[in-house]
Protein backbone atom coordinates (compact mmCIF):
# COMPACT_ATOMS: atom_id res chain seq x y z
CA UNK A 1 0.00 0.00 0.00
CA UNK A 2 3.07 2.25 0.92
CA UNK A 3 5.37 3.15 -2.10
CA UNK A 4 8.72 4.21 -0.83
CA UNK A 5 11.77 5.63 -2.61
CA UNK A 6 14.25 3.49 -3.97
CA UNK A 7 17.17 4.98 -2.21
CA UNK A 8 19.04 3.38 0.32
CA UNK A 9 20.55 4.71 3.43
CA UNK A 10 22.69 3.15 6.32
CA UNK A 11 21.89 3.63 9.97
CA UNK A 12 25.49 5.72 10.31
CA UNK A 13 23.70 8.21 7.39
CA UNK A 14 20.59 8.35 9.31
CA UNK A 15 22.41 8.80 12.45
CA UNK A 16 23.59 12.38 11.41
CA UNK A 17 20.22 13.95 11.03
CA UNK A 18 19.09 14.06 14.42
CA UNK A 19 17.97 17.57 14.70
CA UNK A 20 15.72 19.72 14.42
CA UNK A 21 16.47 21.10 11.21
CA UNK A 22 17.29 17.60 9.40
CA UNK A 23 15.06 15.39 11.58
CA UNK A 24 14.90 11.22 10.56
CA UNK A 25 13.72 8.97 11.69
CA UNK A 26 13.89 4.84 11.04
CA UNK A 27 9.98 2.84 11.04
CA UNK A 28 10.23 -0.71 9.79
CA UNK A 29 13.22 -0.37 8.01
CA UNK A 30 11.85 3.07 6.14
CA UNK A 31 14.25 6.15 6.35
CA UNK A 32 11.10 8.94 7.33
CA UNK A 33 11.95 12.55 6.99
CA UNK A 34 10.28 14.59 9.12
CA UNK A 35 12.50 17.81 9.50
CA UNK A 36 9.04 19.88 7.90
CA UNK A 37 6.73 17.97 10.01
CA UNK A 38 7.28 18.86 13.84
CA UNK A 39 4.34 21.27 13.92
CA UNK A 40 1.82 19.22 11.85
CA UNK A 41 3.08 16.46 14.98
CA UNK A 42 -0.10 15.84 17.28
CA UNK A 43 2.27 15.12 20.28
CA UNK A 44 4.19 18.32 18.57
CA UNK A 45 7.74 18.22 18.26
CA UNK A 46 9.28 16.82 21.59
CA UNK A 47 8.87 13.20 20.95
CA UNK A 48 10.57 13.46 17.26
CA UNK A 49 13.02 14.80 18.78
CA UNK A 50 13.34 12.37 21.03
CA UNK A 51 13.99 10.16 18.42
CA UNK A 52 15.84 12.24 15.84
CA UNK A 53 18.46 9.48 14.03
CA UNK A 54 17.05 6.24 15.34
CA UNK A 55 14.96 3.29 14.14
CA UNK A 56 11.89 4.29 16.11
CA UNK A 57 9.88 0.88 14.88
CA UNK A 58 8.71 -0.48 18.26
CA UNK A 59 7.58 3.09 20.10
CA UNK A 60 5.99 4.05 16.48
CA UNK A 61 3.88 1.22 16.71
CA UNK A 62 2.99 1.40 20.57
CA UNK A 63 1.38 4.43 19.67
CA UNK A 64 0.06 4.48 16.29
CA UNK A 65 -2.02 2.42 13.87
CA UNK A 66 -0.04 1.41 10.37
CA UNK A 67 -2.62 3.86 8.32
CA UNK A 68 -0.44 6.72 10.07
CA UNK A 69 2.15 5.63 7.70
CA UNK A 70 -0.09 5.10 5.04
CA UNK A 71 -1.29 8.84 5.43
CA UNK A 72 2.45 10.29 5.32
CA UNK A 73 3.86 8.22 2.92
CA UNK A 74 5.29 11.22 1.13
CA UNK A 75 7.55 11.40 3.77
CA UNK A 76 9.50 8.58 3.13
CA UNK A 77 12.92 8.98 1.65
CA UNK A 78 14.17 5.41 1.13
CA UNK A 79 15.06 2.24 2.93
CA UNK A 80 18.27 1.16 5.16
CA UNK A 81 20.65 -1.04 3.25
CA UNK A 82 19.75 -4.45 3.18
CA UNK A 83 17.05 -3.88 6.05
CA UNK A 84 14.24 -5.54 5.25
CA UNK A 85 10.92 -4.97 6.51
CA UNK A 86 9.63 -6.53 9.74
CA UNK A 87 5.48 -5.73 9.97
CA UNK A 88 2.90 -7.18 8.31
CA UNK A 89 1.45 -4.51 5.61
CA UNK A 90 -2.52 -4.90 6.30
CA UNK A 91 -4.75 -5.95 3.37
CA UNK A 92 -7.49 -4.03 2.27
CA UNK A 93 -10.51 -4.19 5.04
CA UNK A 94 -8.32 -5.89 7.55
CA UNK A 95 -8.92 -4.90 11.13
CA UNK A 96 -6.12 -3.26 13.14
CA UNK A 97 -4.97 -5.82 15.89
CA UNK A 98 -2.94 -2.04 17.63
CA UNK A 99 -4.51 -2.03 21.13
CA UNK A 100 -7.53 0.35 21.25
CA UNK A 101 -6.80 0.99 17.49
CA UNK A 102 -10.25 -0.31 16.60
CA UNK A 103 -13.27 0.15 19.15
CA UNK A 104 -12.84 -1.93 22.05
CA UNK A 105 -16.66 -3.09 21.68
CA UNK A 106 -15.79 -5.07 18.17
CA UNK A 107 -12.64 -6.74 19.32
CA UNK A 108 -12.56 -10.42 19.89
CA UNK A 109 -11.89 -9.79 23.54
CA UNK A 110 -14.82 -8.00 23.92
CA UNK A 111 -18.38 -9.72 24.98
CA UNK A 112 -21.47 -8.00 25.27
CA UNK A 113 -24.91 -8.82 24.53
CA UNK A 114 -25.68 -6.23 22.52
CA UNK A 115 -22.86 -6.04 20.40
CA UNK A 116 -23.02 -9.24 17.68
CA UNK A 117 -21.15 -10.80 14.90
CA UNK A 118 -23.33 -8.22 12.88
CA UNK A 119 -21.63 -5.76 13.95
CA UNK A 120 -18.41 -7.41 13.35
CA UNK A 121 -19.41 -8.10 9.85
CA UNK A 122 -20.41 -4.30 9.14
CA UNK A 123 -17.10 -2.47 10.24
CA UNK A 124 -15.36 -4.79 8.29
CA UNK A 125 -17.42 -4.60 5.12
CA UNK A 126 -17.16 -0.49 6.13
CA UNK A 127 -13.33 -0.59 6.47
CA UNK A 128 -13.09 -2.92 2.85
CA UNK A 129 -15.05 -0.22 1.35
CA UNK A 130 -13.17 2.80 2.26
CA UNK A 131 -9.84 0.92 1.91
CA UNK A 132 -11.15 0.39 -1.59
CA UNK A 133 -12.62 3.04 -3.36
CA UNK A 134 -12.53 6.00 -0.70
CA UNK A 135 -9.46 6.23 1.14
CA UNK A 136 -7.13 7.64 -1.70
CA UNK A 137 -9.93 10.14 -3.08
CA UNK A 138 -10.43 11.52 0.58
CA UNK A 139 -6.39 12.08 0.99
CA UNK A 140 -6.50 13.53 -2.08
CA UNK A 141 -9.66 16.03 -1.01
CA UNK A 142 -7.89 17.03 1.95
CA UNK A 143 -4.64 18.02 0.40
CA UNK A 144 -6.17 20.13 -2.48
CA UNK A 145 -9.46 21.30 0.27
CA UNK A 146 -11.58 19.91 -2.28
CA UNK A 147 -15.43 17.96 -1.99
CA UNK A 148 -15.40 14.00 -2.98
CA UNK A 149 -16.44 13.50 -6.58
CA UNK A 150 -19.86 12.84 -8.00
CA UNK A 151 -18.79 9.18 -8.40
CA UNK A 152 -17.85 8.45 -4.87
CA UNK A 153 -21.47 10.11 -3.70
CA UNK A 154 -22.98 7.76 -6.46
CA UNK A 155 -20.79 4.41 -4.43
CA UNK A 156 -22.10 5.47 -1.42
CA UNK A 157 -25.95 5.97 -2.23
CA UNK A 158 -25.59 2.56 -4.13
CA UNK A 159 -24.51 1.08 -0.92
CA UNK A 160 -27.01 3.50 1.18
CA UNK A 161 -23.69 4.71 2.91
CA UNK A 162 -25.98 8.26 2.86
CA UNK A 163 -29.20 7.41 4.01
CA UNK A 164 -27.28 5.43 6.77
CA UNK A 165 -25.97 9.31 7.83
CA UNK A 166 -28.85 11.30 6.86
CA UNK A 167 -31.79 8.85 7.73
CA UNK A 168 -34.88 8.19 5.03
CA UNK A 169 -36.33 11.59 4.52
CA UNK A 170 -33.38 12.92 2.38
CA UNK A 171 -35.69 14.17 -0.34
CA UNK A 172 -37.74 15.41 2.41
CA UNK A 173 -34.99 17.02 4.26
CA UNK A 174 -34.22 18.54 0.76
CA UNK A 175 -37.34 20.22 0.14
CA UNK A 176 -37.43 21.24 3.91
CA UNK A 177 -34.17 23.28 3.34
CA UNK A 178 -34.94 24.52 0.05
CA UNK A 179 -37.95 26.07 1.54
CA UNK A 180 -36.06 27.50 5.06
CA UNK A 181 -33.00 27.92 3.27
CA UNK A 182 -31.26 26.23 5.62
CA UNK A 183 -27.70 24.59 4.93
């Protein structure tokens, strides 16, 4: 799912850029450069710091889900010299096994009696369609600020993705706002 650069670095080269200005990092055997991403950080800048220069695999994964990787992909550079990569790339509509990376309620841990194998069945029918068909068009939409295209809308109302969200009275709702101008 993750393209990465074909160049290869070695841990000595990766070593050297341990600040803030040429910050790398090592995930699974990927040289990650994230010298221009310390703000965008949600725990900010700190913890990249923290591991400026270093393969930062195993606290990586204690704390993040594999899309994260899959998001910032651009951010790859290129691979260690004759590393080879460690974890499992997840298929398309495969559940996340990262602690409290999926809702604790549809885990196999979990029991409840109101929760079934329904339920089960629908997030992963839910995460196979957005791996799919709507995962790359909504990375695209948020790096241009752009809407989803006519053709995704017309996937989800042929799957009633959209009456799920906005109930049965859409072209009720519709009229309703047209009326109020509302929206």
């Amino acid at each position: 799912m993750v393209t990465i650069p074909q160049r290869e670095f070695t841990l000595e080269e990766v070593a050297k850029n341990n600040t803030e200005d040429s910050l790398w990092i090592i995930i699974d055997s990927v040289v990650y450069d994230l010298s221009s991403f310390g703000e965008a950080h949600p725990g900010g800048l700190y913890p990249l710091k923290e591991v400026a220069g270093t393969d930062a695999t195993t606290l990586f994964f204690n704390l993040h889900r594999y899309e994260v990787l899959e998001k910032y992909a651009k951010l790859a550079i290129g691979r260690i010299t004759s590393e080879k990569s460690q974890i499992v790339q997840r298929k398309a509509g495969e559940i996340s096994l990262v602690p409290y990376g999926e809702p604790t309620w549809l885990t196999p841990q979990f029991s409840s009696p109101y929760y079934k194998e329904s339920h089960c069945k629908f997030q992963k029918a839910m995460r196979l369609f957005v791996d799919e068909h709507l995962y790359e068009e909504a990375q695209r939409c948020e790096r241009e600020g752009s809407y989803i295209s006519q053709e995704m809308i017309d996937k989800m109302v042929k799957l009633n993705l959209l009456r799920m969200r906005m109930g049965n009275n859409l072209s009720k709702l519709s009229h309703e706002s047209q009326q109020t101008n509302q929206y």
